[in-house]
Protein backbone atom coordinates (compact mmCIF):
# COMPACT_ATOMS: atom_id res chain seq x y z
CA UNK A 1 75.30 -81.38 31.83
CA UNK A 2 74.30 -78.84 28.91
CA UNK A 3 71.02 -78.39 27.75
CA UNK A 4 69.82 -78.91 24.07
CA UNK A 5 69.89 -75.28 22.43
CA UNK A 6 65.84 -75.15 20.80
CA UNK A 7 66.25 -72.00 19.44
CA UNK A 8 68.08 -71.79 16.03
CA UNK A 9 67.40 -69.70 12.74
CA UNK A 10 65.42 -72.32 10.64
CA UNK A 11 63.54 -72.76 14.25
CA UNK A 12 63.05 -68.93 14.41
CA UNK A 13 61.99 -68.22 10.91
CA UNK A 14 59.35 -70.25 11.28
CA UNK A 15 57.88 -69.42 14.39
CA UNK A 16 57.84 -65.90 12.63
CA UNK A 17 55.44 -67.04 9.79
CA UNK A 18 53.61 -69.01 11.99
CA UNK A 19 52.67 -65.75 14.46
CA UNK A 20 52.01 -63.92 11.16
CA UNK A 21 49.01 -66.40 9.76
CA UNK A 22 47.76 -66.64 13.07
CA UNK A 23 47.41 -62.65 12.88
CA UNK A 24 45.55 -62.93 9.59
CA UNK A 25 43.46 -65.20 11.04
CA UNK A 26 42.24 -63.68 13.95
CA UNK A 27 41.38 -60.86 11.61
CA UNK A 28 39.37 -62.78 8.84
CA UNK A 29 37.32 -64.42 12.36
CA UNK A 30 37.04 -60.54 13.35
CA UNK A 31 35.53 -59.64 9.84
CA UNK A 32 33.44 -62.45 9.73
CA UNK A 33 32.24 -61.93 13.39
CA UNK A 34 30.96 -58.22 12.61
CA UNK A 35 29.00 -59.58 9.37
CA UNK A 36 27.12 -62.06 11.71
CA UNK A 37 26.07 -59.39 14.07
CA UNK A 38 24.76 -57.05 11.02
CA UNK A 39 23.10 -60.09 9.31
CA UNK A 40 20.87 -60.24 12.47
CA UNK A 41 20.07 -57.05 12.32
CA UNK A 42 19.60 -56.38 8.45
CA UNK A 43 16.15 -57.08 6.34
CA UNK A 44 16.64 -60.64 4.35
CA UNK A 45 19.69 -60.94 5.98
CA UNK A 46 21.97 -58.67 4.03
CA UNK A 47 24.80 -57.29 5.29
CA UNK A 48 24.31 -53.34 4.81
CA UNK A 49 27.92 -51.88 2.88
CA UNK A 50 28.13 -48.42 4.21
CA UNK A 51 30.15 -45.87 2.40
CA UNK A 52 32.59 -43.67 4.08
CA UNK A 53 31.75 -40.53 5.45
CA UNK A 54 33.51 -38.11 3.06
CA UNK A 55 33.21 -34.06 4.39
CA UNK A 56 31.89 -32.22 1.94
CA UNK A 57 32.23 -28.12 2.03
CA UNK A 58 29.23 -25.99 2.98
CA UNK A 59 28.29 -24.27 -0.31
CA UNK A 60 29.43 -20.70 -0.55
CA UNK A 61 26.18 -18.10 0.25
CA UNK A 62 24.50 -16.37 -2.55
CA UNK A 63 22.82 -13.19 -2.51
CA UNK A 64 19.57 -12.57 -4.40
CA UNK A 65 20.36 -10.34 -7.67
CA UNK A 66 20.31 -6.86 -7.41
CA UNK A 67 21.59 -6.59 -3.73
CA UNK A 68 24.73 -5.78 -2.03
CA UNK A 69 26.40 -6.36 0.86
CA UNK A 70 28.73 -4.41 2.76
CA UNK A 71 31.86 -5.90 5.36
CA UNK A 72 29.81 -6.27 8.43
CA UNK A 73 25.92 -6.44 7.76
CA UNK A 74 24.10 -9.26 6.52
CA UNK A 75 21.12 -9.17 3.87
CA UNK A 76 17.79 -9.73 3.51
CA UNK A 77 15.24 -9.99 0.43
CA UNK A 78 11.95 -8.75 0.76
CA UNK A 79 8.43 -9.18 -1.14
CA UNK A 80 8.33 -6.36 -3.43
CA UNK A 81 4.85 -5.28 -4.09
CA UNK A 82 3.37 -3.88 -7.57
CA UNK A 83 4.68 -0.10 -7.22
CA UNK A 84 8.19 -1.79 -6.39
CA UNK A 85 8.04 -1.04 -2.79
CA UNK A 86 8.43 -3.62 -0.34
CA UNK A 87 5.53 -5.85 0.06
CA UNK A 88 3.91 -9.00 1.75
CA UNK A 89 5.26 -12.06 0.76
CA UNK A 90 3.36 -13.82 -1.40
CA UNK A 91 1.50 -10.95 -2.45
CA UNK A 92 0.17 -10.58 -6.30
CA UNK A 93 1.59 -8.43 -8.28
CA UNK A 94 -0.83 -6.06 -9.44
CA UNK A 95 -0.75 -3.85 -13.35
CA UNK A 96 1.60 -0.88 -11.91
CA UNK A 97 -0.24 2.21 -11.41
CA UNK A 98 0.21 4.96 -13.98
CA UNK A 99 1.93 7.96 -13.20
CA UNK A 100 -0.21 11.20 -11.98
CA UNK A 101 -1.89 12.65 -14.77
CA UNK A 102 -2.10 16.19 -14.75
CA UNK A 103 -3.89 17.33 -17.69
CA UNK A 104 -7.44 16.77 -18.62
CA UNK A 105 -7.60 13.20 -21.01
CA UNK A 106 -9.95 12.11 -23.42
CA UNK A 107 -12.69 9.90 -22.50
CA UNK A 108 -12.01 6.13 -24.47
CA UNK A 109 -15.92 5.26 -24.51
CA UNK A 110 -19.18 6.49 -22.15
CA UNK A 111 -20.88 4.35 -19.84
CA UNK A 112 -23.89 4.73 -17.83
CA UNK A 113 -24.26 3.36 -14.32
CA UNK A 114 -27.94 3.13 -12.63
CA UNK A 115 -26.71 1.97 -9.71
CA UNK A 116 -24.31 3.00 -7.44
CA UNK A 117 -20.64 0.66 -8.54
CA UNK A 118 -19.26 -0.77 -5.43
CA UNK A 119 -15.46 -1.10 -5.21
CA UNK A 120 -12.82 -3.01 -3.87
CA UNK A 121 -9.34 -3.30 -4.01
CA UNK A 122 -7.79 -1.87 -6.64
CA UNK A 123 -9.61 -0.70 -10.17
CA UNK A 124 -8.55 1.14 -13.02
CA UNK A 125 -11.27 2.57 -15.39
CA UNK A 126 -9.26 2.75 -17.96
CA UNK A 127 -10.11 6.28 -18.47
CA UNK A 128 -14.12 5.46 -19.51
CA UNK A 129 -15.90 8.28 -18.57
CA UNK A 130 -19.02 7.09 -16.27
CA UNK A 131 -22.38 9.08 -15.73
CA UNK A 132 -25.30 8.66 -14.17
CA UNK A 133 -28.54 7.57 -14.89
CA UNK A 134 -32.33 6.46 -13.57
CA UNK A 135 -32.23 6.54 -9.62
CA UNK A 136 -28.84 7.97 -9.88
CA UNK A 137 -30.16 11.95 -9.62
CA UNK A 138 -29.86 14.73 -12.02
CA UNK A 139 -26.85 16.18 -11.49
CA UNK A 140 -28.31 19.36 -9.52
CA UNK A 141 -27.37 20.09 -5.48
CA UNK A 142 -29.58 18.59 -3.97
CA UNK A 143 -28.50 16.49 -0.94
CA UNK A 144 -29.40 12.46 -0.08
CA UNK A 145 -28.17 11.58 -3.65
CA UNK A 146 -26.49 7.95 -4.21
CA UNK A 147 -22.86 8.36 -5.62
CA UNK A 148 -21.92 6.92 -8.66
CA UNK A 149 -18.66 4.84 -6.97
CA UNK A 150 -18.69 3.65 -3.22
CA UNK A 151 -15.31 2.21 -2.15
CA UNK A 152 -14.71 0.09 0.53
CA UNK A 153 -12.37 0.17 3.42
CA UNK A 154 -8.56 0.58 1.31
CA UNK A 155 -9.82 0.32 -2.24
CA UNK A 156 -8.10 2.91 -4.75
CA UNK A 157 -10.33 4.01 -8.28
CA UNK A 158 -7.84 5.23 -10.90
CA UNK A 159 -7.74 6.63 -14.31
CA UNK A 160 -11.94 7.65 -14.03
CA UNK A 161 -13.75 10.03 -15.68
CA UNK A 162 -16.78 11.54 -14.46
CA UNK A 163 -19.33 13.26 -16.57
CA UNK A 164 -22.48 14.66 -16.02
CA UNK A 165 -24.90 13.44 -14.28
CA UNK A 166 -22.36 12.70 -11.41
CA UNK A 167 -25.10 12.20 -9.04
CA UNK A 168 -22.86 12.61 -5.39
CA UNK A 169 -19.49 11.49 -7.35
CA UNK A 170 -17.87 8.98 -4.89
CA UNK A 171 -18.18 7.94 -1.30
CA UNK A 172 -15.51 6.52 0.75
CA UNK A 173 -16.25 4.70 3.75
CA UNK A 174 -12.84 4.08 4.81
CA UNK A 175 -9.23 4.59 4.10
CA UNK A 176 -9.52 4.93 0.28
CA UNK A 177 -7.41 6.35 -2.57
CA UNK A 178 -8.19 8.57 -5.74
CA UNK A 179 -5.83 8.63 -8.67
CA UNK A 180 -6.30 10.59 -11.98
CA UNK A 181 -10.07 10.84 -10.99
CA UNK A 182 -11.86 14.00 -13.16
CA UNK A 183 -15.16 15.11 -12.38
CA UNK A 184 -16.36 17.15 -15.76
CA UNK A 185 -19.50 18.87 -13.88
CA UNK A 186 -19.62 18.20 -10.25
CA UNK A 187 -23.16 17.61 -8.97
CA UNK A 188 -23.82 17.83 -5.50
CA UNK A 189 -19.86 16.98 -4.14
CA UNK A 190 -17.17 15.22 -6.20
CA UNK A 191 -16.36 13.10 -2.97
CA UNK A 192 -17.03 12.34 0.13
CA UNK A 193 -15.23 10.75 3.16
CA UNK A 194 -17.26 9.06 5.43
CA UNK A 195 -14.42 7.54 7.79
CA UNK A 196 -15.15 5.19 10.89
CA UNK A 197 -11.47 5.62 12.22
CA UNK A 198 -9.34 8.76 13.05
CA UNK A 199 -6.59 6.53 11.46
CA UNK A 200 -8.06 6.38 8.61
CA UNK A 201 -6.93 8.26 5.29
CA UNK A 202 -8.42 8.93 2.27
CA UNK A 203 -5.96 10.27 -1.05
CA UNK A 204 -6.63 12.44 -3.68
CA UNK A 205 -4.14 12.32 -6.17
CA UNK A 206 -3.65 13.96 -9.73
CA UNK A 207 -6.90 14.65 -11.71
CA UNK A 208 -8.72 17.34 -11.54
CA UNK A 209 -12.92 19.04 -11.22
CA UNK A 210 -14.86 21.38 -12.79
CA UNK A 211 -17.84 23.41 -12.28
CA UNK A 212 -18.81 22.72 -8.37
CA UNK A 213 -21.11 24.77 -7.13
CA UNK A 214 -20.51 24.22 -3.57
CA UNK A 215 -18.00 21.82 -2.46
CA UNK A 216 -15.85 19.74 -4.29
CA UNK A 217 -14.51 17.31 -1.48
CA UNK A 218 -16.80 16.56 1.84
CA UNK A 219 -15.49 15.27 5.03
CA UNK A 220 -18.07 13.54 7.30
CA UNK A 221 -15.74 11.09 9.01
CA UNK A 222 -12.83 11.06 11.38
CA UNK A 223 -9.52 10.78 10.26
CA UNK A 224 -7.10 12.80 7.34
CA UNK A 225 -8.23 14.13 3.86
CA UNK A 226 -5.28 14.66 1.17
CA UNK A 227 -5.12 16.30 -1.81
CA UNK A 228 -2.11 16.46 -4.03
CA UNK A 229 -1.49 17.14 -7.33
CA UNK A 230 -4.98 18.31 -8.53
CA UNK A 231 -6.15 21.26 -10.61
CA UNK A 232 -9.92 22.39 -10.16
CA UNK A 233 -12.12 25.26 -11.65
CA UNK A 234 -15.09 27.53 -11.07
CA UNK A 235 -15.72 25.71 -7.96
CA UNK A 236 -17.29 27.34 -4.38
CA UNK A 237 -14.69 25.25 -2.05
CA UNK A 238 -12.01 22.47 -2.36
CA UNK A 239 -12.66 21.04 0.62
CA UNK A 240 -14.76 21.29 3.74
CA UNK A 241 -14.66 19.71 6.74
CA UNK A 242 -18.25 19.24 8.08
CA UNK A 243 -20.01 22.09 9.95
CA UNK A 244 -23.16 20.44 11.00
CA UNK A 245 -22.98 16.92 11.38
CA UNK A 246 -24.47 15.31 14.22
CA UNK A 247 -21.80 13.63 14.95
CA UNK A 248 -18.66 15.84 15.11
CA UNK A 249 -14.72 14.73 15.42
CA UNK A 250 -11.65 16.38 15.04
CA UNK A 251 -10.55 16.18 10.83
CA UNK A 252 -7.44 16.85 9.31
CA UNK A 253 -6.00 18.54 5.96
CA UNK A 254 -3.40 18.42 3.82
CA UNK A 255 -3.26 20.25 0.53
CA UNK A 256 -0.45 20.65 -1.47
CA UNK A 257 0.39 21.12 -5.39
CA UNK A 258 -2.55 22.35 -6.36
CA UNK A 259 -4.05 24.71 -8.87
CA UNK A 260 -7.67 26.50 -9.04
CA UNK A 261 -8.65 28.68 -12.03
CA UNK A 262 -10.83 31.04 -9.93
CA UNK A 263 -13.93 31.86 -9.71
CA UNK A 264 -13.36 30.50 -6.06
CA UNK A 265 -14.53 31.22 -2.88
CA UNK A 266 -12.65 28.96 0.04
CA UNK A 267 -10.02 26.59 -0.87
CA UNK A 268 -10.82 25.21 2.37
CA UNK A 269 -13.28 25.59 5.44
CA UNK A 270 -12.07 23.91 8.77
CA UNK A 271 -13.54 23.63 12.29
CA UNK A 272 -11.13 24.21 14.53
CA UNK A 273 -13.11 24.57 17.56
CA UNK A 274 -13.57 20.68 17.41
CA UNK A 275 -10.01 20.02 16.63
CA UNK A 276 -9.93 20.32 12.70
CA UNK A 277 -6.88 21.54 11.26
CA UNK A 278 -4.96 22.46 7.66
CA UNK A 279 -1.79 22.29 6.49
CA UNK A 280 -1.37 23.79 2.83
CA UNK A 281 1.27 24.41 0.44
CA UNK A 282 2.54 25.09 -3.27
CA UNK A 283 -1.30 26.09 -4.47
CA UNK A 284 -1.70 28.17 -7.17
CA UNK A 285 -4.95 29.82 -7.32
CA UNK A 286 -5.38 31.57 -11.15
CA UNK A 287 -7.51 34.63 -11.14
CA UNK A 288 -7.48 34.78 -7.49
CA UNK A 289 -7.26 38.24 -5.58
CA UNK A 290 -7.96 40.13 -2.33
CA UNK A 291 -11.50 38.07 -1.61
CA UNK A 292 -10.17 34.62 -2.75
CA UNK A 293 -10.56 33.12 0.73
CA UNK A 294 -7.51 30.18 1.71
CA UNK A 295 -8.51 29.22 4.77
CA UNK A 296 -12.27 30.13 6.27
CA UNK A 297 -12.29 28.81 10.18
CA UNK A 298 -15.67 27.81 11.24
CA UNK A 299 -17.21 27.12 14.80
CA UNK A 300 -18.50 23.52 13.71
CA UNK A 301 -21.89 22.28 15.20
CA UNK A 302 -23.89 19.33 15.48
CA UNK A 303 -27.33 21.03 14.78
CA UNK A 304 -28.22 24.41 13.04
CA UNK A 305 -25.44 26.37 10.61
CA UNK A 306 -22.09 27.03 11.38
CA UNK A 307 -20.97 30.05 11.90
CA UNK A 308 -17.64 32.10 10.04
CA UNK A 309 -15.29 33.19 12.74
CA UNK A 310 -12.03 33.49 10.25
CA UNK A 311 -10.88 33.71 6.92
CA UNK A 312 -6.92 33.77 6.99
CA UNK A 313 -4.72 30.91 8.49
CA UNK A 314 -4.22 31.59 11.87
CA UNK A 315 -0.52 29.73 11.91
CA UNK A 316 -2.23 27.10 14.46
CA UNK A 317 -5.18 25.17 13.37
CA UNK A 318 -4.56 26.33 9.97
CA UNK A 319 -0.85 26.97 8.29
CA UNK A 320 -0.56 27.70 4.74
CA UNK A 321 2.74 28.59 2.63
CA UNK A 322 3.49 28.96 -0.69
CA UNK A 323 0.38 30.33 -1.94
CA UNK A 324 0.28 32.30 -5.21
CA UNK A 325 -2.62 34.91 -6.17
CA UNK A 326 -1.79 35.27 -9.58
């Protein structure tokens, strides 16, 4: 007996399109089943449409203007602070400082202080010459005298001129720095530097003094005196380390570019039996001959007067080149 045959072409076509919208089926219930499960989950029952993730490229790195880089290093931008050197960041720019002023200017305006000015930071006189007046001495030698500027611990005084009476000039009592400061008349010093801290440094750079009788610059403190760029005359010493202090420490030098107009007695007086020394160079001392005296060497002492025990460097505690006698 043969069987029925159930498997002809009309049978097969449509068992074809039958399998196909059960397929589109099953995905519509598939569609509809993940919209369910994100309603549940979704504020007010919307159904959150999330875009593709598309990849975008990372953008190309930029440098800041004005650097470089070369095949191999990477870069970096620093601060800069107001001379253009790299500073803090975040730091305020500040008026850039003038250049060093090497002849002697004309005052804009006088002003008289009767008190001594205290200073921080950075100020710039504006070249107003400042003298001194009431408690502020006379202008003579005698020691104990206020100054006219006291600076505190990394303050700078620029572009200052002081007439007469100076009173005791200006008092450091830390790191500190002078630029295009000119005493007219010294009175009893121009400066003083009354450290705390061998680290400490205080600058003197550009201007210029006149008419000191004794010492133009006083070291009382620890720590390193410079002096660059200055021009005095008729003055008794440039600088002196302190012979008689009570309390003595070792003090340090460094003069260089620098020209006297004699008279002058010692361009600079050291102690090196407590560990002072000097370091000089390029100074030009006009009208200077066989007694002008570069280097005077002191034994230093904490009661009493010092005694002389040289007056030439020695090429230890105190080296000098470049000095012209002319």
């Amino acid at each position: 007996m043969r069987h029925a045959t159930t498997g002809g072409p009309g049978r097969r076509r449509r068992v074809a399109l039958a399998g196909g919208f059960a397929a589109v089926l099953a995905a519509a219930a598939g569609i509809a089943a993940t919209a369910f499960a994100a309603s549940t989950t979704s504020p007010a029952g919307h159904v959150p449409v999330t875009a593709p993730a598309v990849a975008t490229p990372a953008p190309a790195p930029t440098r800041p203007p004005g650097t470089t880089r070369r095949p191999g290093t990477t870069t970096s931008t620093k601060a800069v602070g107001p001379t253009g050197k790299p500073g803090k960041a975040g730091e305020p720019a500040r008026k850039a400082r003038k250049p060093v002023v090497r002849s002697w200017p004309t005052p804009v305006r006088t002003e008289t202080l009767t008190a001594t000015r205290r200073i921080s930071g950075y100020v710039d006189g504006g070249t107003v010459r400042f003298v001194g007046g009431a408690a502020l001495g006379d202008g003579g030698q005698s020691e104990g005298q206020d100054p006219l500027f006291e600076l505190a611990d990394g303050a700078t005084l620029a572009n200052v001129v002081i007439g007469t009476p100076a009173a005791d000039g200006v008092h450091c009592l830390g790191s500190c720095t002078l630029r295009n400061v000119w005493w007219q008349d010294v009175g009893e010093d121009a400066a003083t530097f009354r450290g705390t801290s061998p680290r400490q440094t205080m600058v003197v750079e550009g201007g210029g003094a006149r008419h000191a009788a004794d010492k133009t610059f006083q070291h009382n403190g620890p720590g390193t005196m410079i002096i660059r760029d200055f021009r005095a005359s008729d003055i008794g010493k440039l600088y002196r380390s302190c012979g008689n202090c009570r309390k003595q420490f070792p003090r340090h030098v460094r003069v260089s570019n620098v020209t006297v107009t004699a008279p002058l007695k010692t361009l600079v007086g050291i102690n090196p039996n407590l560990g002072d020394t000097a370091r000089i160079s390029g100074v030009t001392v006009s009208g200077g001959g066989a007694e002008t005296v570069i280097c005077a060497r002191f034994e230093g002492v904490t009661r009493g007067e010092p005694k002389r025990v040289g007056t030439k460097p020695d090429g230890a505690s105190c080296v000098a080149s470049g000095v012209t006698l002319s």
